[in-house]
C-alpha atoms as a PDB file:
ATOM      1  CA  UNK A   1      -1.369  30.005  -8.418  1.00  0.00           C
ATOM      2  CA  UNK A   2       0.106  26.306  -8.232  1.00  0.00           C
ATOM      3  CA  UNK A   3       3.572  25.777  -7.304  1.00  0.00           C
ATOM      4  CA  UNK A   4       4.937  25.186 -10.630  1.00  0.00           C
ATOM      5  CA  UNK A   5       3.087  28.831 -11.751  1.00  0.00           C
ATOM      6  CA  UNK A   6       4.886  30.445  -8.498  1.00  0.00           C
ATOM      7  CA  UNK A   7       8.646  29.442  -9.513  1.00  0.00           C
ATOM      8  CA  UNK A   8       7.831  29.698 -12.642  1.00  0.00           C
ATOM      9  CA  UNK A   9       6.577  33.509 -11.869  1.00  0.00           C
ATOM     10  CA  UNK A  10      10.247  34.102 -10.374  1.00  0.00           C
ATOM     11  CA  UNK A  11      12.480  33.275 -13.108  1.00  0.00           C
ATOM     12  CA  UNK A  12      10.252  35.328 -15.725  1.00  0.00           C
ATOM     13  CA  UNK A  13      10.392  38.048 -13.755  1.00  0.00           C
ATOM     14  CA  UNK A  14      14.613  37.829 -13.803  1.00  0.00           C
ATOM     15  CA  UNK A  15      14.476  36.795 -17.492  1.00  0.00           C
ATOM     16  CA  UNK A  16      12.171  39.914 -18.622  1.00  0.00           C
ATOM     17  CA  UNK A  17      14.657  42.644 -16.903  1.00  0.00           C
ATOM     18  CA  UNK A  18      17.441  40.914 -19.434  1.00  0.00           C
ATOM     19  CA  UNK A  19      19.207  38.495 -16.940  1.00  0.00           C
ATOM     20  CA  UNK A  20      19.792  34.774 -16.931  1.00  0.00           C
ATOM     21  CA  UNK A  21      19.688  33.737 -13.400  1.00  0.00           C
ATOM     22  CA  UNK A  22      21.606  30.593 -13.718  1.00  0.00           C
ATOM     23  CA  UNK A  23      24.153  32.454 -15.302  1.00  0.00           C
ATOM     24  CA  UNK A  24      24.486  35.698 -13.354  1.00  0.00           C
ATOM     25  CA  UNK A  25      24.273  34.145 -10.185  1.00  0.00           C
ATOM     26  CA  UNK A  26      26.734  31.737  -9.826  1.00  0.00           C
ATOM     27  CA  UNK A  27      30.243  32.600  -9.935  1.00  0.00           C
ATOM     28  CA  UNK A  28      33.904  31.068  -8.433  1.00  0.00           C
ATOM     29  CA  UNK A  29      33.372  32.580  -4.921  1.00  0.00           C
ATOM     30  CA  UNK A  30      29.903  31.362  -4.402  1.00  0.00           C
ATOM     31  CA  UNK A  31      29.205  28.784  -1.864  1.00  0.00           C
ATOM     32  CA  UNK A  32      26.461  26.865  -2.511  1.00  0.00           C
ATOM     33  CA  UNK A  33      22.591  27.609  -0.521  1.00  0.00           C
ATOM     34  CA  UNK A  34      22.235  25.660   2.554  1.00  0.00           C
ATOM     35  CA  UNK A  35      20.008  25.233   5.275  1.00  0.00           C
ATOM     36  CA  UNK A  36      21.025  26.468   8.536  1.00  0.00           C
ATOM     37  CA  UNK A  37      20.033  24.145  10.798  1.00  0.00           C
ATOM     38  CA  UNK A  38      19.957  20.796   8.524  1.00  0.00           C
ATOM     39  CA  UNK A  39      23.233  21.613   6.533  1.00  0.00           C
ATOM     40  CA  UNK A  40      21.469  20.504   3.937  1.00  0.00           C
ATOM     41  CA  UNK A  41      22.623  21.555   0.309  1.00  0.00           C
ATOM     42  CA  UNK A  42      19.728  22.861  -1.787  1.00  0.00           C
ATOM     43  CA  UNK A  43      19.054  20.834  -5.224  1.00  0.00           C
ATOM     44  CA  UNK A  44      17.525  21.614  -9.031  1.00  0.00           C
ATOM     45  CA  UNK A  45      15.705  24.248  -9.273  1.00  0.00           C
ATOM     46  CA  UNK A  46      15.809  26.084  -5.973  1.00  0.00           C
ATOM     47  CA  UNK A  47      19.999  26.538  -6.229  1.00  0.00           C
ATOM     48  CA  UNK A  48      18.911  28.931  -8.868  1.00  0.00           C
ATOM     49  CA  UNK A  49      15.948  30.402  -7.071  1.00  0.00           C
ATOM     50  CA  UNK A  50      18.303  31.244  -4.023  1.00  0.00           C
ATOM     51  CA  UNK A  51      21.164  32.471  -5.708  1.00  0.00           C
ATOM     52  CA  UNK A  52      19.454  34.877  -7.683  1.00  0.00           C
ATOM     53  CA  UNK A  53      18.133  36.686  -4.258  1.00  0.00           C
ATOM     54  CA  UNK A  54      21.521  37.894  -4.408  1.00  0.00           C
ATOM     55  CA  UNK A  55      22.564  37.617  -0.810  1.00  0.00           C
ATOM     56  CA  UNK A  56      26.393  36.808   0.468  1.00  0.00           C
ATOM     57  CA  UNK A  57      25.662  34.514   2.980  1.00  0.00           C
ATOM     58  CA  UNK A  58      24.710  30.883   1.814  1.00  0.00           C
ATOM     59  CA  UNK A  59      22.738  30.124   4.577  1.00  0.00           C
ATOM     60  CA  UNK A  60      18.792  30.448   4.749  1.00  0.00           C
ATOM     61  CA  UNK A  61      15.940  28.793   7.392  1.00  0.00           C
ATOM     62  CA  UNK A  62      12.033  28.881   7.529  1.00  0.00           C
ATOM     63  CA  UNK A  63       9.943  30.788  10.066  1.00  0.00           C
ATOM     64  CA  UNK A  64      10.271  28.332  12.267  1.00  0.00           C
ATOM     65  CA  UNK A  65      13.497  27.518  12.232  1.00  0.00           C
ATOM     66  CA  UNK A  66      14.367  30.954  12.429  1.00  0.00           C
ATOM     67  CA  UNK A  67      12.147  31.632  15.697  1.00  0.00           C
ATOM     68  CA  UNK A  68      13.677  28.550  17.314  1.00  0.00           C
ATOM     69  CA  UNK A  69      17.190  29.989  17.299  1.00  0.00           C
ATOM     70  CA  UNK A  70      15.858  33.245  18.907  1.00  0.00           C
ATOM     71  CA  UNK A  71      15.691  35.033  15.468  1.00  0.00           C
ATOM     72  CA  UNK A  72      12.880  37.545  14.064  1.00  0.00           C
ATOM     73  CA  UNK A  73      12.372  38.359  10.531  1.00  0.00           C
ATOM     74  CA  UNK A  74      12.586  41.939  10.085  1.00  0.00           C
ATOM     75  CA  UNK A  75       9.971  43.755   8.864  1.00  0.00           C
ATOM     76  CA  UNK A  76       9.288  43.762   4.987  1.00  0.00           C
ATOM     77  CA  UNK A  77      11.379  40.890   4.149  1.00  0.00           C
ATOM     78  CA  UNK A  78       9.791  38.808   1.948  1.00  0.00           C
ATOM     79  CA  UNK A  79      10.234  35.143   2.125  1.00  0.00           C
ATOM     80  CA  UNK A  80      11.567  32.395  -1.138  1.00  0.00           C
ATOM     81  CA  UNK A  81       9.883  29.630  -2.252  1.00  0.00           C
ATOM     82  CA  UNK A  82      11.713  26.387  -2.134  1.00  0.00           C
ATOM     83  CA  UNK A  83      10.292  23.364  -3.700  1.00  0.00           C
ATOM     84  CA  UNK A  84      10.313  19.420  -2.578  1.00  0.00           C
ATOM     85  CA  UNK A  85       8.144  16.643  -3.542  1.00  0.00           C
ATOM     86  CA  UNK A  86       6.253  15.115  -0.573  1.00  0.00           C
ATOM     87  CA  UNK A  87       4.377  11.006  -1.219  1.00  0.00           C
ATOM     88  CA  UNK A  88       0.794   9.865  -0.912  1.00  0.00           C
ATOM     89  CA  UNK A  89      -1.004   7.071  -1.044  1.00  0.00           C
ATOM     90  CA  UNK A  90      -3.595   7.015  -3.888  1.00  0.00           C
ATOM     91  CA  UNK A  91      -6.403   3.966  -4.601  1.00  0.00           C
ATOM     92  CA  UNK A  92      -6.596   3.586  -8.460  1.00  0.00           C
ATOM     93  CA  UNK A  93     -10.341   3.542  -9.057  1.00  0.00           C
ATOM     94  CA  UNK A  94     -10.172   1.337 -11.871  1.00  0.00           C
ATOM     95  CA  UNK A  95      -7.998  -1.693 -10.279  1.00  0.00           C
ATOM     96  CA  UNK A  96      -8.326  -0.897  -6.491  1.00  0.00           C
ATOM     97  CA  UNK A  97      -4.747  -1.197  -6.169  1.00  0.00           C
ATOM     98  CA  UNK A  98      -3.407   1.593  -3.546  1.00  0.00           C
ATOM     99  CA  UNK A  99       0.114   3.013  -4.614  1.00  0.00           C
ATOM    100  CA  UNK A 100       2.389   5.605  -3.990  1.00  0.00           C
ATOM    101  CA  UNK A 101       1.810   8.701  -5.740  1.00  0.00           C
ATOM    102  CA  UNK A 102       4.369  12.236  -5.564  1.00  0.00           C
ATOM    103  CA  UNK A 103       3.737  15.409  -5.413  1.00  0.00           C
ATOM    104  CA  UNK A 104       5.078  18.923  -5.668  1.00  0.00           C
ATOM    105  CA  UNK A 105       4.933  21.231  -2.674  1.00  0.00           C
ATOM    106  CA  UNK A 106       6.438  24.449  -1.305  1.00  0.00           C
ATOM    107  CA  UNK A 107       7.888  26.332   1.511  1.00  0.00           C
ATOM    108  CA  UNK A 108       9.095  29.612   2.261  1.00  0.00           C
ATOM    109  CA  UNK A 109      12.762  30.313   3.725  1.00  0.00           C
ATOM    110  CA  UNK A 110      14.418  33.275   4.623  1.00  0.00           C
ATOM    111  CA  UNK A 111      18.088  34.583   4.544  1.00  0.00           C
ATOM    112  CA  UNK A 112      19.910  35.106   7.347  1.00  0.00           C
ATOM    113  CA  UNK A 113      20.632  38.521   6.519  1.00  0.00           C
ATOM    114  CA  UNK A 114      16.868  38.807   6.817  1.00  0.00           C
ATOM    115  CA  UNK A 115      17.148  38.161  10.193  1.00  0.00           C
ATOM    116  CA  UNK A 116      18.079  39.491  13.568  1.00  0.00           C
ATOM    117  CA  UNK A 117      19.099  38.214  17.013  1.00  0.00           C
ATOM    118  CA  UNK A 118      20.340  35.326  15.223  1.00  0.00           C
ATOM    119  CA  UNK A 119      23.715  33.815  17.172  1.00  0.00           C
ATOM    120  CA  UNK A 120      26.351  31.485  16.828  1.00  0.00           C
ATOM    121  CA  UNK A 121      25.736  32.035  12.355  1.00  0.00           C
ATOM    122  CA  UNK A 122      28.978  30.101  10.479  1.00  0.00           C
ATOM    123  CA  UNK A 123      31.405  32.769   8.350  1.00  0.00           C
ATOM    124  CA  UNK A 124      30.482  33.105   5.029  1.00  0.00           C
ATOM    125  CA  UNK A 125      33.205  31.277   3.265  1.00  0.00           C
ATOM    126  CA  UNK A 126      34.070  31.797  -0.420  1.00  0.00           C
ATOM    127  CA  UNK A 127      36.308  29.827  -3.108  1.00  0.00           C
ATOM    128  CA  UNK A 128      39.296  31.796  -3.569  1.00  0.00           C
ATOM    129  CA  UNK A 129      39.683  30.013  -7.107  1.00  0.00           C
ATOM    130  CA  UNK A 130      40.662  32.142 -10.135  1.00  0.00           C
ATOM    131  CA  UNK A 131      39.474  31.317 -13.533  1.00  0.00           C
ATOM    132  CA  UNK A 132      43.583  31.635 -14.199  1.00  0.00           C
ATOM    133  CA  UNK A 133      44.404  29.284 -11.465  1.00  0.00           C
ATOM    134  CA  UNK A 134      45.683  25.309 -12.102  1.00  0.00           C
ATOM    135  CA  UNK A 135      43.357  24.540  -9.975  1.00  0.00           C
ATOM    136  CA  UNK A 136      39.921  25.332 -11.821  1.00  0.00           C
ATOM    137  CA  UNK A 137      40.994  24.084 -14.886  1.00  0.00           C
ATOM    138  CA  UNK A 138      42.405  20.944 -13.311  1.00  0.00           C
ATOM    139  CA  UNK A 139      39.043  20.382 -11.308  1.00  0.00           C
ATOM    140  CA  UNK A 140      37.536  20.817 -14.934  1.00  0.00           C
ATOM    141  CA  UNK A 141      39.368  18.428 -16.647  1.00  0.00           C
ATOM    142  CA  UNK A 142      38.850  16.085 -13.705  1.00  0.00           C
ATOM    143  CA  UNK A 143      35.366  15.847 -14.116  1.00  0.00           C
ATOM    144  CA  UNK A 144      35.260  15.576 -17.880  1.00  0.00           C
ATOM    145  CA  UNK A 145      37.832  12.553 -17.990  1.00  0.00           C
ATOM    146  CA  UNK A 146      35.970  10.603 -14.759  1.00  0.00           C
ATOM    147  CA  UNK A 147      32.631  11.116 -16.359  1.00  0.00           C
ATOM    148  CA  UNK A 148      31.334   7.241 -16.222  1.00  0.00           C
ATOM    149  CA  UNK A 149      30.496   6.053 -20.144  1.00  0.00           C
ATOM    150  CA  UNK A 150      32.075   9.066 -20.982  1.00  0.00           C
ATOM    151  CA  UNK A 151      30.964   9.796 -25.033  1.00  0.00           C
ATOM    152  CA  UNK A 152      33.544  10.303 -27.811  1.00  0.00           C
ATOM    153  CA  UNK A 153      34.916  13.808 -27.799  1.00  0.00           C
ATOM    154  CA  UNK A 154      36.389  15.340 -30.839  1.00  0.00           C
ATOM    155  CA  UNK A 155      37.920  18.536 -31.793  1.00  0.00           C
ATOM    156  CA  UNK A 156      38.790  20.727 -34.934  1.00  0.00           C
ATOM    157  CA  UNK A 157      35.180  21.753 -35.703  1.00  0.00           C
ATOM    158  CA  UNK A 158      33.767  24.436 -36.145  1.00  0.00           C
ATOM    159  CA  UNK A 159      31.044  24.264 -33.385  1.00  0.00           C
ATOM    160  CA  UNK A 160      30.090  22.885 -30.671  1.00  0.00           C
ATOM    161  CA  UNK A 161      27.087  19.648 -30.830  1.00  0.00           C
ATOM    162  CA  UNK A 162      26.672  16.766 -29.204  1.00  0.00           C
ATOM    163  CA  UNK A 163      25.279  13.982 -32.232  1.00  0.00           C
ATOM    164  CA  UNK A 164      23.240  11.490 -30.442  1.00  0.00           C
ATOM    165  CA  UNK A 165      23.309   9.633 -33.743  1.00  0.00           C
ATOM    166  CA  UNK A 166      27.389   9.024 -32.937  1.00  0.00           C
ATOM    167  CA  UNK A 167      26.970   9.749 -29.307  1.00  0.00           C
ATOM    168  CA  UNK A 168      30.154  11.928 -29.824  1.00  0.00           C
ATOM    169  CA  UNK A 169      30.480  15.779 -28.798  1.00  0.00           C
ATOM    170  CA  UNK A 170      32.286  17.520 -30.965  1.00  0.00           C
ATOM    171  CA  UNK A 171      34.014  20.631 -29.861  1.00  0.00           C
ATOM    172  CA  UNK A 172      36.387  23.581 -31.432  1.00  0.00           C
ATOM    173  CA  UNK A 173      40.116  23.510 -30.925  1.00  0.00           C
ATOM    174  CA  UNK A 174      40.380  24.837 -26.905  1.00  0.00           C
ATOM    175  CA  UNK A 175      42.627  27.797 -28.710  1.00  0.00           C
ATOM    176  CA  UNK A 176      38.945  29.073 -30.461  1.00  0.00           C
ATOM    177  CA  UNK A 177      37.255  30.366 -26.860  1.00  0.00           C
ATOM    178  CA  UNK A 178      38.296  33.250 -25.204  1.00  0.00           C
ATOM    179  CA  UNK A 179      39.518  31.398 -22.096  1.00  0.00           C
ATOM    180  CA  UNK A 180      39.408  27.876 -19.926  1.00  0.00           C
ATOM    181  CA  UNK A 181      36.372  28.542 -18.781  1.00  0.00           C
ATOM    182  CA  UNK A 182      34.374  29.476 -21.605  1.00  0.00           C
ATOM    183  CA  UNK A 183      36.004  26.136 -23.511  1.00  0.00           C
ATOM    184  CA  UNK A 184      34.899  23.626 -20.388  1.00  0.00           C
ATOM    185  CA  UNK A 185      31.491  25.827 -19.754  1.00  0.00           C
ATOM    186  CA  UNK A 186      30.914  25.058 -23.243  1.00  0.00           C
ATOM    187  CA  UNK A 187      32.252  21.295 -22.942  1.00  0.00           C
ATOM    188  CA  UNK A 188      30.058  20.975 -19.731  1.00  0.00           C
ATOM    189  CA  UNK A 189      26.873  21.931 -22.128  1.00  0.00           C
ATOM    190  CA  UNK A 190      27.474  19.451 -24.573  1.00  0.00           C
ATOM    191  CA  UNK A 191      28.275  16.803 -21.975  1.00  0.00           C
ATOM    192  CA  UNK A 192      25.148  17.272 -20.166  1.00  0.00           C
ATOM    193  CA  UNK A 193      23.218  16.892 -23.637  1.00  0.00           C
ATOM    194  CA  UNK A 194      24.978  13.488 -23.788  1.00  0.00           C
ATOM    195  CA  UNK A 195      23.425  11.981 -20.805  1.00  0.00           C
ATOM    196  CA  UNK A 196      20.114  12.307 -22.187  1.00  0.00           C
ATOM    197  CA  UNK A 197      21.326   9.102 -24.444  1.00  0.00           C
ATOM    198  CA  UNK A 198      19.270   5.988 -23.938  1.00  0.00           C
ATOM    199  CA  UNK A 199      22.467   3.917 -22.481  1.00  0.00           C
ATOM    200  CA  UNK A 200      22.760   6.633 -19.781  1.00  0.00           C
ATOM    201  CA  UNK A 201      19.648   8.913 -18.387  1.00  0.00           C
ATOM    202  CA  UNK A 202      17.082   8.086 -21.724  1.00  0.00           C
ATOM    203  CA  UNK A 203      16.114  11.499 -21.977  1.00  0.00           C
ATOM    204  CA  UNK A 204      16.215  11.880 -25.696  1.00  0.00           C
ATOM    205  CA  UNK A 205      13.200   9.210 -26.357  1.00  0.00           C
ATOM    206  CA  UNK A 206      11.218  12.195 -25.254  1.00  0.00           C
ATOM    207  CA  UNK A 207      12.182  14.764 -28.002  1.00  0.00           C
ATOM    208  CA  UNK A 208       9.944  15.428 -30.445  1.00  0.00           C
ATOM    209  CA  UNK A 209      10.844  18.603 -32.252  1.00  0.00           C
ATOM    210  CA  UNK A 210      14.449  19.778 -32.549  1.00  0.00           C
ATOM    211  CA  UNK A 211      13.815  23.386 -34.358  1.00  0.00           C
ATOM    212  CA  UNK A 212      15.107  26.145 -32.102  1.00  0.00           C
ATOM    213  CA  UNK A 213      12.524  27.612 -30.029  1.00  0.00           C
ATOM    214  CA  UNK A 214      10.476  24.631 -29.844  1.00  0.00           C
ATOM    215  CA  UNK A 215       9.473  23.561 -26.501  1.00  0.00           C
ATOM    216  CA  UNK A 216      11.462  20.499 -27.125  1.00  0.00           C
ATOM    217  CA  UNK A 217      14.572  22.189 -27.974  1.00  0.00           C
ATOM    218  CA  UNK A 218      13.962  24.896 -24.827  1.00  0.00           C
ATOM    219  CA  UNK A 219      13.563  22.293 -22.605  1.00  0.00           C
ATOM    220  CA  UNK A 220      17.113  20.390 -23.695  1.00  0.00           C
ATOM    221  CA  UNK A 221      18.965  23.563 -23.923  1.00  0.00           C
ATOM    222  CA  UNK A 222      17.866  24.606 -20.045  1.00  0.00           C
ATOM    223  CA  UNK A 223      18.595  20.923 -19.173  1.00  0.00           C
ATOM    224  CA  UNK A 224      22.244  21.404 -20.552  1.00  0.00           C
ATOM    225  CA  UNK A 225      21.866  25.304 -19.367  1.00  0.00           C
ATOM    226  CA  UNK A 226      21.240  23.837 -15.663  1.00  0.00           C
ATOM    227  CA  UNK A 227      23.849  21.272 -16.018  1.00  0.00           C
ATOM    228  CA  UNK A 228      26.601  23.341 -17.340  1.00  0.00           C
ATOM    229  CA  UNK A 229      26.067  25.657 -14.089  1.00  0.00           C
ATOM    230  CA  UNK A 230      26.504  22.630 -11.772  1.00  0.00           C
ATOM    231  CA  UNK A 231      29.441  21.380 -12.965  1.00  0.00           C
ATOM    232  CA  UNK A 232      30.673  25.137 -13.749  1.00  0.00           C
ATOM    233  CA  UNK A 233      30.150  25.377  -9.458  1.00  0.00           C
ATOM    234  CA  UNK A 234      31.759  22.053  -8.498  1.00  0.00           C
ATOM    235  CA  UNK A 235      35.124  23.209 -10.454  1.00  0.00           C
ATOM    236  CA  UNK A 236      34.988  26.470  -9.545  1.00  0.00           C
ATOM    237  CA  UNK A 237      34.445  28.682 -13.259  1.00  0.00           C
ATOM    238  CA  UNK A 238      32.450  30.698 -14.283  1.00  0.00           C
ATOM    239  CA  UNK A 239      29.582  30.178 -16.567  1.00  0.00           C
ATOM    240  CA  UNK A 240      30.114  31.158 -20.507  1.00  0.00           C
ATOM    241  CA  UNK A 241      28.074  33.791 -21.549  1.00  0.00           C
ATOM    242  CA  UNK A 242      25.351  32.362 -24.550  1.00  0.00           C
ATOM    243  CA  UNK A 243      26.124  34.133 -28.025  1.00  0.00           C
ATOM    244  CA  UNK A 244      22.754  35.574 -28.538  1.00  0.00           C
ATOM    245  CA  UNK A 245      21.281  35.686 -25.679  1.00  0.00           C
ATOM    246  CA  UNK A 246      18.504  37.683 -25.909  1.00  0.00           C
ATOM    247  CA  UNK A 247      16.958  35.100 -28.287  1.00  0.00           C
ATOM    248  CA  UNK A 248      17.740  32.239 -25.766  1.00  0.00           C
ATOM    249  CA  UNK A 249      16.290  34.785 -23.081  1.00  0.00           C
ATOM    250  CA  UNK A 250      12.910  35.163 -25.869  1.00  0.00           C
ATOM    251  CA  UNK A 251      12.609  31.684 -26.735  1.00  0.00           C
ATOM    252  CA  UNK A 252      12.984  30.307 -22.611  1.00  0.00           C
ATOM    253  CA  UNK A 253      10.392  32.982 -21.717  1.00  0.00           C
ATOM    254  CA  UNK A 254       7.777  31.918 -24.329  1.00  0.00           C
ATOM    255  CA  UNK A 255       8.532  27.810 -23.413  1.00  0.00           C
ATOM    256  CA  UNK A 256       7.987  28.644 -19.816  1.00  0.00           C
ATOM    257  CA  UNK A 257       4.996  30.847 -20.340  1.00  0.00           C
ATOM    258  CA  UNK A 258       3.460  27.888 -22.455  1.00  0.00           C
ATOM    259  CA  UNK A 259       4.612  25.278 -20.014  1.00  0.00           C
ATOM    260  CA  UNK A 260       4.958  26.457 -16.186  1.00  0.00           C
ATOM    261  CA  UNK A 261       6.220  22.444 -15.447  1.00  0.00           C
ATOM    262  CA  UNK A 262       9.393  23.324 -17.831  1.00  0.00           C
ATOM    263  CA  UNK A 263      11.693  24.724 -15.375  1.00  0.00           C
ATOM    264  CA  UNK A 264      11.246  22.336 -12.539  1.00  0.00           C
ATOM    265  CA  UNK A 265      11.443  19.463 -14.592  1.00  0.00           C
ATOM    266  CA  UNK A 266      13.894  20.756 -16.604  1.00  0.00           C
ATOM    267  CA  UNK A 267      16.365  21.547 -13.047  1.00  0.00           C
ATOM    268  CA  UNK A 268      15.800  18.239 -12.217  1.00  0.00           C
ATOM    269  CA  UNK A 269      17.189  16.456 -14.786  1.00  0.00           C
ATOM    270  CA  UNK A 270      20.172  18.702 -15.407  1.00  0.00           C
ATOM    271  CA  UNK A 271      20.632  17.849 -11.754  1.00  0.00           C
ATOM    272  CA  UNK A 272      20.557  13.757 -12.295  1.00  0.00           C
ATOM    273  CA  UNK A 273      22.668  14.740 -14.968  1.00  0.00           C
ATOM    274  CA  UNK A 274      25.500  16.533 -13.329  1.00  0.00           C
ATOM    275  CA  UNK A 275      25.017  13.976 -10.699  1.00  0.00           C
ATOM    276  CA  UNK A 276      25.637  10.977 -13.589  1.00  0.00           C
ATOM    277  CA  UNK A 277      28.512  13.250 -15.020  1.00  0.00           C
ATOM    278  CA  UNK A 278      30.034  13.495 -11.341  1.00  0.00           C
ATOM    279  CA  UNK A 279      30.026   9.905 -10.732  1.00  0.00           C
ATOM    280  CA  UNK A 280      27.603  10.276  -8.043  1.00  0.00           C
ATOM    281  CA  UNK A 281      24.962   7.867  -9.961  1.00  0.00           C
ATOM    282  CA  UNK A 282      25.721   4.875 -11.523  1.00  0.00           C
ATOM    283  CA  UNK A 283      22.699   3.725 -13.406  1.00  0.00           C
ATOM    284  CA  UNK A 284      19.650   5.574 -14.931  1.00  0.00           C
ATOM    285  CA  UNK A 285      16.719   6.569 -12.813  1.00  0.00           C
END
């Protein structure tokens, strides 16, 4: 198996027992995977792939890493694939020209639950932030109304779209969800599907086929999935549960069956996105 069947292998296996990783394991009090020794935050893809190991503490390290700080991995623990693109240098055979070429790769890391004799490991810290609290819903609207070339929003429909055609999301009334953070989980969604407009990220040019369970459409709806979660985690909600779900769950299990690039890809950009939405990139790349 390549790398992109490997991850891809991990997420069907949490999808076929009924459970959206992105969803289930991200909540309020979760502090975000990091390597131990770096400090590094993890990105895309492998947020996703750590969280959904389930474990309290944030932190994780490789082998080495591990045996450095004294530390053994106990017996039967089995390891997590992270993923990171490495460069080469490749001679085009046509022109000569040499140029630089990336490429995925992966490594395995470990939990520090996972492993003893271990010292000096930071407390596991956790957002005390209530969905009720100001303070979510403040850190929500604060990253809708800094949002750089923020689009049109609208509200008094009846769903909730983003029209590329207008480049305007239009929402319900805030009064139709069940709570704050169902109506900015949802708003988050939409938003993310908005930077895929050519005067922002240019993702769109790329969409083909809009009928639901197209690979097209799967591959939008887990880039505004994946972005939705971000942004979800940097104000502290919750993500919204997806009315019918197990036909999203169907429909993302068949795209990534046919495609086992999808998910990666798909991580990445919801991750330039949320970046974009953040303010943390100010031009397309």
């Amino acid at each position: 198996m390549n790398v992109y069947e490997i991850i891809t292998a991990r997420i069907i296996e949490t999808l076929e027992q009924g459970e959206i990783p992105w969803k289930k394991s991200w909540n309020a009090a979760t502090q975000a995977p990091r390597n131990l020794t770096s400090g590094k935050l993890y990105s895309g893809i492998n947020v996703f792939l750590l969280l959904s190991a389930r474990y309290q503490s944030p932190y994780w390290l490789t082998f080495k890493q591990a045996a450095e700080r004294g530390g053994q991995i106990r017996k039967g623990e089995k390891g997590y694939p992270i993923v990171f693109w490495s460069k080469t240098e490749k001679e085009d055979q046509q022109t000569g020209e040499v140029k630089e070429v990336g490429f995925l790769r992966y490594y395995t890391v470990f939990n520090v639950a996972q492993i003893d004799g271990l010292k000096d490991i930071p407390a596991i810290e956790t957002h005390q932030i209530s969905e009720d609290r100001a303070e979510a819903i403040d850190a929500a609207e604060m990253i809708v109304a800094q949002m750089p070339d923020r689009p049109q929003i609208t509200h008094g429909h009846t769903r909730a779209c983003y029209s590329p055609a207008w480049d305007r999301v239009e929402m319900p009334v805030s009064i139709s969800f069940d709570g704050p953070a169902e109506y900015y989980s949802t708003l988050f969604h939409e938003l993310t599907h908005a930077t895929g407009h050519e005067n922002r990220l240019n993702r769109h040019q790329t969409i083909k086929n809009h009928a639901f369970g197209s690979a097209d459409y799967s591959k939008e709806e887990l880039v505004a999935e994946f972005g939705s979660a971000f942004l979800c985690a940097e104000a502290g909600i919750s993500q919204a549960v997806i009315n019918n779900q197990a036909a999203y769950i169907q429909g993302w299990l068949q795209a990534l069956k046919n495609d086992s690039k999808l998910l990666i890809t798909a991580a990445a950009q919801a991750q330039k996105a949320a970046d974009w939405i953040m303010g943390r990139q100010a031009v397309a790349a």
